[in-house]
N, C-alpha and C. Protein backbone atom coordinates (compact mmCIF):
# COMPACT_ATOMS: atom_id res chain seq x y z
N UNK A 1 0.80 1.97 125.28
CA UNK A 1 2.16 2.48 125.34
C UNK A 1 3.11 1.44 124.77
N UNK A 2 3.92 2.11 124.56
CA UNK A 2 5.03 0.89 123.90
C UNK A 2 6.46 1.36 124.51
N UNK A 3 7.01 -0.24 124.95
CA UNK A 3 8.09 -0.23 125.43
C UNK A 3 9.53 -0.06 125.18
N UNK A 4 10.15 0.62 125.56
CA UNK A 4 11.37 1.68 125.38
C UNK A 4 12.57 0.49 125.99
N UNK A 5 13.95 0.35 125.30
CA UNK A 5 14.56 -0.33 125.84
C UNK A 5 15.88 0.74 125.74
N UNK A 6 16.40 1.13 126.90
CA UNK A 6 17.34 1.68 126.97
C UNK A 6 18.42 1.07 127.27
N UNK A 7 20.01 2.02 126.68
CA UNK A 7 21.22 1.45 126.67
C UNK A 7 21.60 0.14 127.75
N UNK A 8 21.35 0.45 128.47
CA UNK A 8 21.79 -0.91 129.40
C UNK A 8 20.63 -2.15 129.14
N UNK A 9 19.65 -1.78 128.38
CA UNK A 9 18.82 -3.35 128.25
C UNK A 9 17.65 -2.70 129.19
N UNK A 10 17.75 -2.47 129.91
CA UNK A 10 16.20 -1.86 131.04
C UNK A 10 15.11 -1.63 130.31
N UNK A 11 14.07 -2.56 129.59
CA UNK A 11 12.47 -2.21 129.63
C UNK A 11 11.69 -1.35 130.12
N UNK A 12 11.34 0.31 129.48
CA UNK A 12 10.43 0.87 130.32
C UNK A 12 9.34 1.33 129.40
N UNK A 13 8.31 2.14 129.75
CA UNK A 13 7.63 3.13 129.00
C UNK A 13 8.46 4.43 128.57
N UNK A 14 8.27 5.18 127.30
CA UNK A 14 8.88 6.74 127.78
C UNK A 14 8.51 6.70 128.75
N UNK A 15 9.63 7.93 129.25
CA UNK A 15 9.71 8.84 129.89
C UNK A 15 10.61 8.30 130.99
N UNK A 16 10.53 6.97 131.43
CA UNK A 16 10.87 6.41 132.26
C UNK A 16 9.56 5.97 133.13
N UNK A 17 8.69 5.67 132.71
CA UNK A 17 7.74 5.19 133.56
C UNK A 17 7.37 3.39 133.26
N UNK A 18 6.58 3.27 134.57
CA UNK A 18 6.81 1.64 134.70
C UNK A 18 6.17 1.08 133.82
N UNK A 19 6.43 -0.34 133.14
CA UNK A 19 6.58 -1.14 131.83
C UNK A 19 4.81 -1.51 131.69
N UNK A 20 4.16 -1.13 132.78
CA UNK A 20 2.66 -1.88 132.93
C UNK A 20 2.00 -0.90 131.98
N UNK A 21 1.34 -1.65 130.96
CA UNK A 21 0.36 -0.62 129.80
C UNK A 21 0.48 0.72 130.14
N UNK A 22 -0.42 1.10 131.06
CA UNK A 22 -0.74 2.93 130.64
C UNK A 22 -0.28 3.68 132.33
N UNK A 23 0.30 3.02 132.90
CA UNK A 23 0.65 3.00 134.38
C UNK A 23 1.28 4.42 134.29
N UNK A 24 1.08 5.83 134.71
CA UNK A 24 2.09 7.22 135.01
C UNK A 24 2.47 7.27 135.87
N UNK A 25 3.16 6.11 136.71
CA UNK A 25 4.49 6.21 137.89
C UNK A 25 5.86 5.70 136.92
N UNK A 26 6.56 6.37 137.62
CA UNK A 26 7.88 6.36 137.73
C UNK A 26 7.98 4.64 138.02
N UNK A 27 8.83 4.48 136.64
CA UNK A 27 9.96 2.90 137.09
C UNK A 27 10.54 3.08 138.29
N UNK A 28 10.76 2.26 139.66
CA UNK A 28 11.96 2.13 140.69
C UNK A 28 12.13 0.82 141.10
N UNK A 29 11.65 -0.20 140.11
CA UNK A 29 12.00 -1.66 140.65
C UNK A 29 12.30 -2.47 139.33
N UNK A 30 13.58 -3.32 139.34
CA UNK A 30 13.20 -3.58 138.00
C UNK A 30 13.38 -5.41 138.14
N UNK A 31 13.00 -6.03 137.55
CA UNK A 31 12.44 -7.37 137.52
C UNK A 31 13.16 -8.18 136.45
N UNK A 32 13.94 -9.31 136.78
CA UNK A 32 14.93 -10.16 135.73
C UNK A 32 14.24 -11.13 135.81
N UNK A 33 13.52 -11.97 134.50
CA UNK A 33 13.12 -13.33 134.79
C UNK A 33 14.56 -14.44 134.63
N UNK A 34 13.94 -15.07 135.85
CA UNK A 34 15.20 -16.42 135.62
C UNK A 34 15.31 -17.62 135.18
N UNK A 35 15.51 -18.16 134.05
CA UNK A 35 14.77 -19.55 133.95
C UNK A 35 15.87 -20.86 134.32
N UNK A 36 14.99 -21.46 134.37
CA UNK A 36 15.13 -22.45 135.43
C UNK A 36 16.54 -23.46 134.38
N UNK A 37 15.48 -23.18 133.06
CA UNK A 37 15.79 -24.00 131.86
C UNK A 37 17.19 -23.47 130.97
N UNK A 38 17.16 -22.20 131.16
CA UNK A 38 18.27 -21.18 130.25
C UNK A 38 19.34 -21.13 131.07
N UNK A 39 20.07 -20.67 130.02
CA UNK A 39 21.63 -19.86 130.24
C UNK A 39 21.77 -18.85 130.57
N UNK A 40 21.00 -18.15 130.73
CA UNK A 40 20.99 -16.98 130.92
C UNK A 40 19.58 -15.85 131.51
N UNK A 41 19.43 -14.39 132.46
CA UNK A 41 18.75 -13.95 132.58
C UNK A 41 18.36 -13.46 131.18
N UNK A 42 16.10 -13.48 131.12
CA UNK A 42 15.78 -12.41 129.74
C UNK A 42 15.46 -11.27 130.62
N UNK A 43 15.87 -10.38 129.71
CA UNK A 43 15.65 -9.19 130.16
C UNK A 43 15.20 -8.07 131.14
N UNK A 44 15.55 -7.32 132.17
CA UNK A 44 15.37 -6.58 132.93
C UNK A 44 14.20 -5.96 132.74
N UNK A 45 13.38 -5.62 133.14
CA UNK A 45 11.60 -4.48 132.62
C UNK A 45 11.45 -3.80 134.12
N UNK A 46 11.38 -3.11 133.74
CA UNK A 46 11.10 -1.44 134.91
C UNK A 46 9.58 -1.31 135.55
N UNK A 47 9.07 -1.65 136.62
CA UNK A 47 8.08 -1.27 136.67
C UNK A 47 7.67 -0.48 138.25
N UNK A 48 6.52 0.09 138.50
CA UNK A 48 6.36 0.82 139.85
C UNK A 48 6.20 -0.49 141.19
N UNK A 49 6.15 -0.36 142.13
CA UNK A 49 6.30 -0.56 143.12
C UNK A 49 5.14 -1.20 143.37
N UNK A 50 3.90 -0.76 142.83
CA UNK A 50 2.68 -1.09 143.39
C UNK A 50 2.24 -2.13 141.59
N UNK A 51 2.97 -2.59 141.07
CA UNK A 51 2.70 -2.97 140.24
C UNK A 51 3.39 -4.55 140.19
N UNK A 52 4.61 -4.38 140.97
CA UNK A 52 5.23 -5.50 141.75
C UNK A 52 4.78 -6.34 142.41
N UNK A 53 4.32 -5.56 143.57
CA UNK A 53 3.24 -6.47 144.26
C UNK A 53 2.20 -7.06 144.26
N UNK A 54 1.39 -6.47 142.89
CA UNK A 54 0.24 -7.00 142.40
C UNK A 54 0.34 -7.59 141.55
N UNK A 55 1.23 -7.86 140.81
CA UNK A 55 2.23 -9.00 139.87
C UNK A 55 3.19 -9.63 140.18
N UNK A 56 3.73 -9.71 140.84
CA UNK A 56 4.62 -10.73 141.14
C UNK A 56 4.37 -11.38 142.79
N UNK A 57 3.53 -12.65 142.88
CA UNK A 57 3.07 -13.24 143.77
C UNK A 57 3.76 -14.61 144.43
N UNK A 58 3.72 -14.89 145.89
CA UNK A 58 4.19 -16.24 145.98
C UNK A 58 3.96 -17.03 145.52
N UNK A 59 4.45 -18.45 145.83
CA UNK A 59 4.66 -19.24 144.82
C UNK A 59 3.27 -20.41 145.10
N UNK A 60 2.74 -19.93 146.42
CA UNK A 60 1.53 -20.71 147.08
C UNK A 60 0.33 -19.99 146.47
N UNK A 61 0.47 -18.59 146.15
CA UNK A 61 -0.63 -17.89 145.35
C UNK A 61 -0.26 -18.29 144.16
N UNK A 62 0.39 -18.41 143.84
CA UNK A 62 0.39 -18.75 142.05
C UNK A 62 -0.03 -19.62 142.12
N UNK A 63 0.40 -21.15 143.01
CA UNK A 63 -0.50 -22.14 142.54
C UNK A 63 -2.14 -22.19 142.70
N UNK A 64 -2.15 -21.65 143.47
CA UNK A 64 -3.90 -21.65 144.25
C UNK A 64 -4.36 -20.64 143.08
N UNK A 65 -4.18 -19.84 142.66
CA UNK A 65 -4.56 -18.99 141.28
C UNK A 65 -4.49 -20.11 139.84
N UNK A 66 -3.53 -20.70 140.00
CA UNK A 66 -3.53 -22.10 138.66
C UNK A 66 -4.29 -22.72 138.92
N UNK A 67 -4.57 -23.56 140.41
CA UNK A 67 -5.55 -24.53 140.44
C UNK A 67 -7.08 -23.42 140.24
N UNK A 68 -7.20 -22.94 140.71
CA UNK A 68 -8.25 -21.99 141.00
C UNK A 68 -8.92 -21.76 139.63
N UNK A 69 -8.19 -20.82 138.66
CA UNK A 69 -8.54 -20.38 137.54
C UNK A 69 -8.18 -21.59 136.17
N UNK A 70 -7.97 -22.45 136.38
CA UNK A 70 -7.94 -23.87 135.37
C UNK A 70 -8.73 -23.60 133.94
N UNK A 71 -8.11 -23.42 132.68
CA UNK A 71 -8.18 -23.42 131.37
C UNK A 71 -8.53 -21.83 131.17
N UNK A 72 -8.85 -20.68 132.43
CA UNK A 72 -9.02 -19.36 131.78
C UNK A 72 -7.44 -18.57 132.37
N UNK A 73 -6.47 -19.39 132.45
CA UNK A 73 -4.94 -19.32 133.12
C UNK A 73 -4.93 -18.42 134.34
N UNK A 74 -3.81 -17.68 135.06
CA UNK A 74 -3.97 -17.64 136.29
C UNK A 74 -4.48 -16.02 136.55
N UNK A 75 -4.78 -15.49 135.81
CA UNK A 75 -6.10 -14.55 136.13
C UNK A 75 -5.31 -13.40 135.68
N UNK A 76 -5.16 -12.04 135.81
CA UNK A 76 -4.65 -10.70 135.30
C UNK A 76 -2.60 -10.89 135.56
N UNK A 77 -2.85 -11.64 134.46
CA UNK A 77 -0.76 -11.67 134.54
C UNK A 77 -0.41 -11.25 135.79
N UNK A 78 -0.11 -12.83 136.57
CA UNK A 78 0.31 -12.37 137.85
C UNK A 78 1.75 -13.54 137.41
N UNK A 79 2.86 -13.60 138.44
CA UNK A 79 3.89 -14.68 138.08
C UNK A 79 4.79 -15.03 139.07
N UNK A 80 4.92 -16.17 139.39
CA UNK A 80 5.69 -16.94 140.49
C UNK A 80 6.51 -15.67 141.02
N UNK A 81 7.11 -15.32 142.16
CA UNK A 81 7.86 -14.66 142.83
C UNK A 81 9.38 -15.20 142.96
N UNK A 82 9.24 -16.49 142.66
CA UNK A 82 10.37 -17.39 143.07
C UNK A 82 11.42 -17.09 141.36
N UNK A 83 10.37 -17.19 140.26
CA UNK A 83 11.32 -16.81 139.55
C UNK A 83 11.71 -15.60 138.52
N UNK A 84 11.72 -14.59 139.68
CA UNK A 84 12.29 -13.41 139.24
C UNK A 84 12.81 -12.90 140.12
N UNK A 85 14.70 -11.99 139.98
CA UNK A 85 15.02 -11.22 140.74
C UNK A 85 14.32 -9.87 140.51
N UNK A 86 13.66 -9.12 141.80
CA UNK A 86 13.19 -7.91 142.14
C UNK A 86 14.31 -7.34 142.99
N UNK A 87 14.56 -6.65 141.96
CA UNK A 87 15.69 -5.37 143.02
C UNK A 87 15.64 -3.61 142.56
N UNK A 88 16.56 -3.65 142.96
CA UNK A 88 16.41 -1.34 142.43
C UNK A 88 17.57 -1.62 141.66
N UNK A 89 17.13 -0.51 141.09
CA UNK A 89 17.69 0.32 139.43
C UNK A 89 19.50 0.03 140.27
N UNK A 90 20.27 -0.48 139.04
CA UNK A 90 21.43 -0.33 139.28
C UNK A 90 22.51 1.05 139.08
N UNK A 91 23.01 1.39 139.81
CA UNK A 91 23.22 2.72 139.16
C UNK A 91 23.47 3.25 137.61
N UNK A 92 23.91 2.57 136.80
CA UNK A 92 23.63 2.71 135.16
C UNK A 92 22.40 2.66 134.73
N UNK A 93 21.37 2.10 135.45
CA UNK A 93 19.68 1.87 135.18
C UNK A 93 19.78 3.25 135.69
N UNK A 94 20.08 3.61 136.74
CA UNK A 94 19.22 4.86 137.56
C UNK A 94 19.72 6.02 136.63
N UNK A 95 20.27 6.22 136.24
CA UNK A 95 21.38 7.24 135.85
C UNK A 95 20.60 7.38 134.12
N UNK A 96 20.11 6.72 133.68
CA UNK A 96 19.20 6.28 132.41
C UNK A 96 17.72 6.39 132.41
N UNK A 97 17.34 6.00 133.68
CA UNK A 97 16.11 6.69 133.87
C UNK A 97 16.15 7.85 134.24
N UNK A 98 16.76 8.47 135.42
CA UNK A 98 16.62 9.79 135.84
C UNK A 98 17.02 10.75 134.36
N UNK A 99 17.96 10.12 133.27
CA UNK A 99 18.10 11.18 131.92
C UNK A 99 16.40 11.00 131.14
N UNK A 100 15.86 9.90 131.37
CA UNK A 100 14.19 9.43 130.32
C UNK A 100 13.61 10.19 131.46
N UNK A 101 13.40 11.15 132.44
CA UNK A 101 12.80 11.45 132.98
C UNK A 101 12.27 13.07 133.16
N UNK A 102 14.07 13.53 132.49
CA UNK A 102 14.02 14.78 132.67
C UNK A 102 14.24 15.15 130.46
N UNK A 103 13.27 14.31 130.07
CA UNK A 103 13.01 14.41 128.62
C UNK A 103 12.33 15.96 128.35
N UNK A 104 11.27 15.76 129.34
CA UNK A 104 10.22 16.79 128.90
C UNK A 104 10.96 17.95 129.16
N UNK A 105 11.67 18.61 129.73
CA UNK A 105 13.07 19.56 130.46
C UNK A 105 13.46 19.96 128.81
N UNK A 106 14.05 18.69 128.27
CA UNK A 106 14.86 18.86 127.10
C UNK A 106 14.22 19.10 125.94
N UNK A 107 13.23 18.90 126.07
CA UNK A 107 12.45 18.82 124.92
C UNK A 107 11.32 20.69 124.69
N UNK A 108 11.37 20.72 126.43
CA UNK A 108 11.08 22.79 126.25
C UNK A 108 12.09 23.66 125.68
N UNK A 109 13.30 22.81 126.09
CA UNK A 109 14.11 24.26 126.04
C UNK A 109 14.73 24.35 124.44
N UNK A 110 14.16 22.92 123.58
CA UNK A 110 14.90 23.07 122.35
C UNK A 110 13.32 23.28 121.32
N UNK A 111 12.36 24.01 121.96
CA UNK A 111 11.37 25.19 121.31
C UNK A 111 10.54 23.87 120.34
N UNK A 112 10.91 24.25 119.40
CA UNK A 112 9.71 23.76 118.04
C UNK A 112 9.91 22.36 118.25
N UNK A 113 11.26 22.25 117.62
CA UNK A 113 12.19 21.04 117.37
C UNK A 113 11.71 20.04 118.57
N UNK A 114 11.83 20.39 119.83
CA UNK A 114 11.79 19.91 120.79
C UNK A 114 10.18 19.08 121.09
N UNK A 115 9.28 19.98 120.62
CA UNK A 115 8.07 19.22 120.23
C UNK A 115 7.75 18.27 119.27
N UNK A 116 8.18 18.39 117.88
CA UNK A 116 8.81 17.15 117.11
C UNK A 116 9.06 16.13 117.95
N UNK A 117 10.27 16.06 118.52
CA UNK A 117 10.94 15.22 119.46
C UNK A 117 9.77 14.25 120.28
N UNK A 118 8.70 15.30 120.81
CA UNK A 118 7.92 14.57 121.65
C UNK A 118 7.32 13.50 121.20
N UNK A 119 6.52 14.11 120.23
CA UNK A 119 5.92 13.46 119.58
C UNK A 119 6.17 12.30 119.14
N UNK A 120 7.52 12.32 118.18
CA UNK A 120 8.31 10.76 117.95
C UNK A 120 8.65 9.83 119.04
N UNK A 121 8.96 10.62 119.60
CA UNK A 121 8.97 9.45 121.25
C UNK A 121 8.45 8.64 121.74
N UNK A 122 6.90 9.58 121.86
CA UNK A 122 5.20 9.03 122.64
C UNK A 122 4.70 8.65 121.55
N UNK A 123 5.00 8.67 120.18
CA UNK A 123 4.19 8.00 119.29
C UNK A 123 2.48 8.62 119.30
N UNK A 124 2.80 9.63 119.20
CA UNK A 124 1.18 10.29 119.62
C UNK A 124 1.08 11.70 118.76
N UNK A 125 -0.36 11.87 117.60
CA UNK A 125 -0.37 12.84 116.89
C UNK A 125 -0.16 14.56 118.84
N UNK A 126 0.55 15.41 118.33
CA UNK A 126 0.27 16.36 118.57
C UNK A 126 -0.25 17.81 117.86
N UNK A 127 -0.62 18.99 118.49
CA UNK A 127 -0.46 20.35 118.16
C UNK A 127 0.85 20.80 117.95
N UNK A 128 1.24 21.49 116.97
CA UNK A 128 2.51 22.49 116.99
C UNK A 128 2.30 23.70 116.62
N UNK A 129 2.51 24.91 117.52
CA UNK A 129 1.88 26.09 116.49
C UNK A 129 -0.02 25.76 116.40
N UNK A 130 -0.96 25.43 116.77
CA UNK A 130 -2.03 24.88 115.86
C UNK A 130 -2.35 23.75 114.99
N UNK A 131 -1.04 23.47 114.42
CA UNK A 131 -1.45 22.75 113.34
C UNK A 131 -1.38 20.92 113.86
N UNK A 132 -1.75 19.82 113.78
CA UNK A 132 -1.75 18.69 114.29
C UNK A 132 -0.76 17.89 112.84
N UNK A 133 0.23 17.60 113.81
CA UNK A 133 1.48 17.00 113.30
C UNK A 133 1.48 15.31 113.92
N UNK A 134 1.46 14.31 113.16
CA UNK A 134 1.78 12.71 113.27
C UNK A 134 3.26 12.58 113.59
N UNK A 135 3.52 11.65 113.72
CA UNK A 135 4.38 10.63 114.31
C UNK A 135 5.31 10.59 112.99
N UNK A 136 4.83 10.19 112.01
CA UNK A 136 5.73 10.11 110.88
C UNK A 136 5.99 11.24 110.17
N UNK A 137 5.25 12.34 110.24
CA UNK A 137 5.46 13.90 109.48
C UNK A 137 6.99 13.97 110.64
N UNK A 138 6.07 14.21 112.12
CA UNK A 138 7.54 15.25 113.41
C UNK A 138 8.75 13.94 113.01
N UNK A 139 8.81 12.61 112.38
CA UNK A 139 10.11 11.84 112.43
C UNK A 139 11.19 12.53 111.53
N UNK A 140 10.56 12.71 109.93
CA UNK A 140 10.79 13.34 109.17
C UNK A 140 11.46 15.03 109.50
N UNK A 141 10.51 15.75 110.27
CA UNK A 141 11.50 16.83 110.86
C UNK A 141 12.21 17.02 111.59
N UNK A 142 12.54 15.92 112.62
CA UNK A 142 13.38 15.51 113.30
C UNK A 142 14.87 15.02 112.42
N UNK A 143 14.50 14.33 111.35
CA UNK A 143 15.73 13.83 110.83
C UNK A 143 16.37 14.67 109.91
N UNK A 144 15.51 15.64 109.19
CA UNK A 144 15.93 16.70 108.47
C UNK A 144 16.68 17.69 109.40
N UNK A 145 16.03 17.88 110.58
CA UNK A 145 16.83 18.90 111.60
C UNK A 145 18.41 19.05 111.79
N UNK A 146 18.14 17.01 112.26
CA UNK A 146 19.67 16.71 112.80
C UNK A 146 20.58 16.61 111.29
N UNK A 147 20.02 16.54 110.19
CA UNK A 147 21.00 16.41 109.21
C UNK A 147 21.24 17.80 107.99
N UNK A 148 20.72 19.17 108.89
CA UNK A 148 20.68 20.00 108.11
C UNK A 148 22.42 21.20 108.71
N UNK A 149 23.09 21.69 107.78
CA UNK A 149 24.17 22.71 108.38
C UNK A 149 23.47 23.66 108.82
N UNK A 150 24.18 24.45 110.11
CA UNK A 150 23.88 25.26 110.36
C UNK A 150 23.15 26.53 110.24
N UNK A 151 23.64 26.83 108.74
CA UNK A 151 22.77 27.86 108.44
C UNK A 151 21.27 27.56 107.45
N UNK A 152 21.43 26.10 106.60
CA UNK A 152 20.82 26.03 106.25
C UNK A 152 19.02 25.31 107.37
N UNK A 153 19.66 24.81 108.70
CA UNK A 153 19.15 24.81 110.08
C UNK A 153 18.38 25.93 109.99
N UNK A 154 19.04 27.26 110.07
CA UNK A 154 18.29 28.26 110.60
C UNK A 154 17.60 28.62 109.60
N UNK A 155 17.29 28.97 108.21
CA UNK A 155 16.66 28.80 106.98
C UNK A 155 15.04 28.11 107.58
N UNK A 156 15.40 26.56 107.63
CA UNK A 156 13.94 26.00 108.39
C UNK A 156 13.80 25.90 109.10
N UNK A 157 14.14 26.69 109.76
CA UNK A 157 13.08 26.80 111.80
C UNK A 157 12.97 28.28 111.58
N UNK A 158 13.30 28.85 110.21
CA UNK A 158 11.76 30.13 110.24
C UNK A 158 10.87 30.06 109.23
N UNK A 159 10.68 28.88 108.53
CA UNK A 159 9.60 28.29 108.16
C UNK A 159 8.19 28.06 109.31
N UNK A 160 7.23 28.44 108.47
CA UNK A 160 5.59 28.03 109.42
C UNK A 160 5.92 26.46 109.43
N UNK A 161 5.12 25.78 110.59
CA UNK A 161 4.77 24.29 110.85
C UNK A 161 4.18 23.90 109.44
N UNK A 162 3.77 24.59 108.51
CA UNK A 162 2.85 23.56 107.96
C UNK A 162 4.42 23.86 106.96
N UNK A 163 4.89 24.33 106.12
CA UNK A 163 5.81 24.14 105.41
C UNK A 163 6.78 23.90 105.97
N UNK A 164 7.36 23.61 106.93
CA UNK A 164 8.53 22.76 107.53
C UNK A 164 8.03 21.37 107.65
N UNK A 165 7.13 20.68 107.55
CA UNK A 165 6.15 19.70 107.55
C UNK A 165 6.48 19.21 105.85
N UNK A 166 6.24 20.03 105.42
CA UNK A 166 5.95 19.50 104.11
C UNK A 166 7.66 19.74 103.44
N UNK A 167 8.41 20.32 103.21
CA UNK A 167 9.97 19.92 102.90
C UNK A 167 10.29 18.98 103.63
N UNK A 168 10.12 18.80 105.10
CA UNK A 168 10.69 17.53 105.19
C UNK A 168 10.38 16.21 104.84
N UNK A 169 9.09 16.55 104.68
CA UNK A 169 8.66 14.42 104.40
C UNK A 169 8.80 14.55 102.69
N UNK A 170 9.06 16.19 102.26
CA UNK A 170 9.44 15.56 100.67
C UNK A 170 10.68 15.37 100.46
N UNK A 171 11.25 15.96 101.16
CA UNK A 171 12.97 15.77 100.99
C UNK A 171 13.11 14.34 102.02
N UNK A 172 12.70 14.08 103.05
CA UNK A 172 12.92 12.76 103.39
C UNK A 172 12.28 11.58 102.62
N UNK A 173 11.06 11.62 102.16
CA UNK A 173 10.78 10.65 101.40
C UNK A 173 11.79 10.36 100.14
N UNK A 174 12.86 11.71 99.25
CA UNK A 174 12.77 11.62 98.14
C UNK A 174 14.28 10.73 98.54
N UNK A 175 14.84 10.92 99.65
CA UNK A 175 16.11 10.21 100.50
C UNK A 175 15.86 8.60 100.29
N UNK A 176 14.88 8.47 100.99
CA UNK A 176 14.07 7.10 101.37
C UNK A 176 13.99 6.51 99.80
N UNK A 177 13.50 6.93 99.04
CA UNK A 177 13.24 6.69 97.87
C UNK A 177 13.74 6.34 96.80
């Protein structure tokens, strides 16, 4: 999975799920590292609850895991407790996840298009209609969508998948180009 950084800076997976590789819970804790050395907090990252606790350890387990595990480092990315704030979604976090959450919502009710959408999101070939559409074909109809007038809009969304597929990555490529 690859990580999503939304408007306020918050690190998540789509959808709103927690920042750990392939983890399908819901973000509700989110984690600021603090350094000791800097000016400043890096970045906020979203992760589940049970992913917290199994990553972020005291500071007597971290060492006993350093001494312990010596030159193969301190074993499945675990990290001092002491330096990171763990707290809940601030209400601009919450308010940002609960919108990355109710994606899939938005993404039924706007039909074809809306599957495009998915796809570019999750970065993942899907079905449309039958036909198996990539990541870079649904980007391409995605961007033709949002940049087409109205009527000429409705023109291609009664095009088949496979020729709405193919005007867009030629008319977007010939853009690009």
């Amino acid at each position: 999975m690859m990580r999503k950084t939304l408007p306020s800076g918050l690190q998540v997976n789509p959808l709103g799920r927690c920042a750990d590789s392939f983890c399908p819970r819901d973000a509700t804790l989110v984690t600021t590292f603090i350094s000791k050395r800097g000016t400043s907090p890096v970045g906020p990252v979203g992760y589940c609850a049970l992913h917290v606790e199994a990553r972020f350890v005291d500071d007597e387990t971290y060492e006993w895991r350093l001494a312990n595990y010596a030159g193969h480092g301190v074993g499945p990315r675990v990290y001092p407790r002491s330096s990171y704030e763990i707290r809940e979604p601030n209400e601009v976090e919450a308010a940002e996840l609960a919108h990355e959450r109710a994606a899939e919502e938005r993404w039924t009710a706007e039909g074809r298009i809306g599957e495009y959408r998915r796809i570019v999101e999750l970065h993942s070939a899907s079905k449309v209609d039958g036909m198996l559409v990539d990541a870079l074909t649904a980007a391409a109809c995605v961007a033709l969508h949002d940049a087409l007038n109205e009527k000429s809009r409705a023109r291609w969304l009664a095009m088949p998948v496979a020729q709405q597929c193919e005007v867009a990555v030629r008319l977007t490529m010939r853009a690009a180009g």
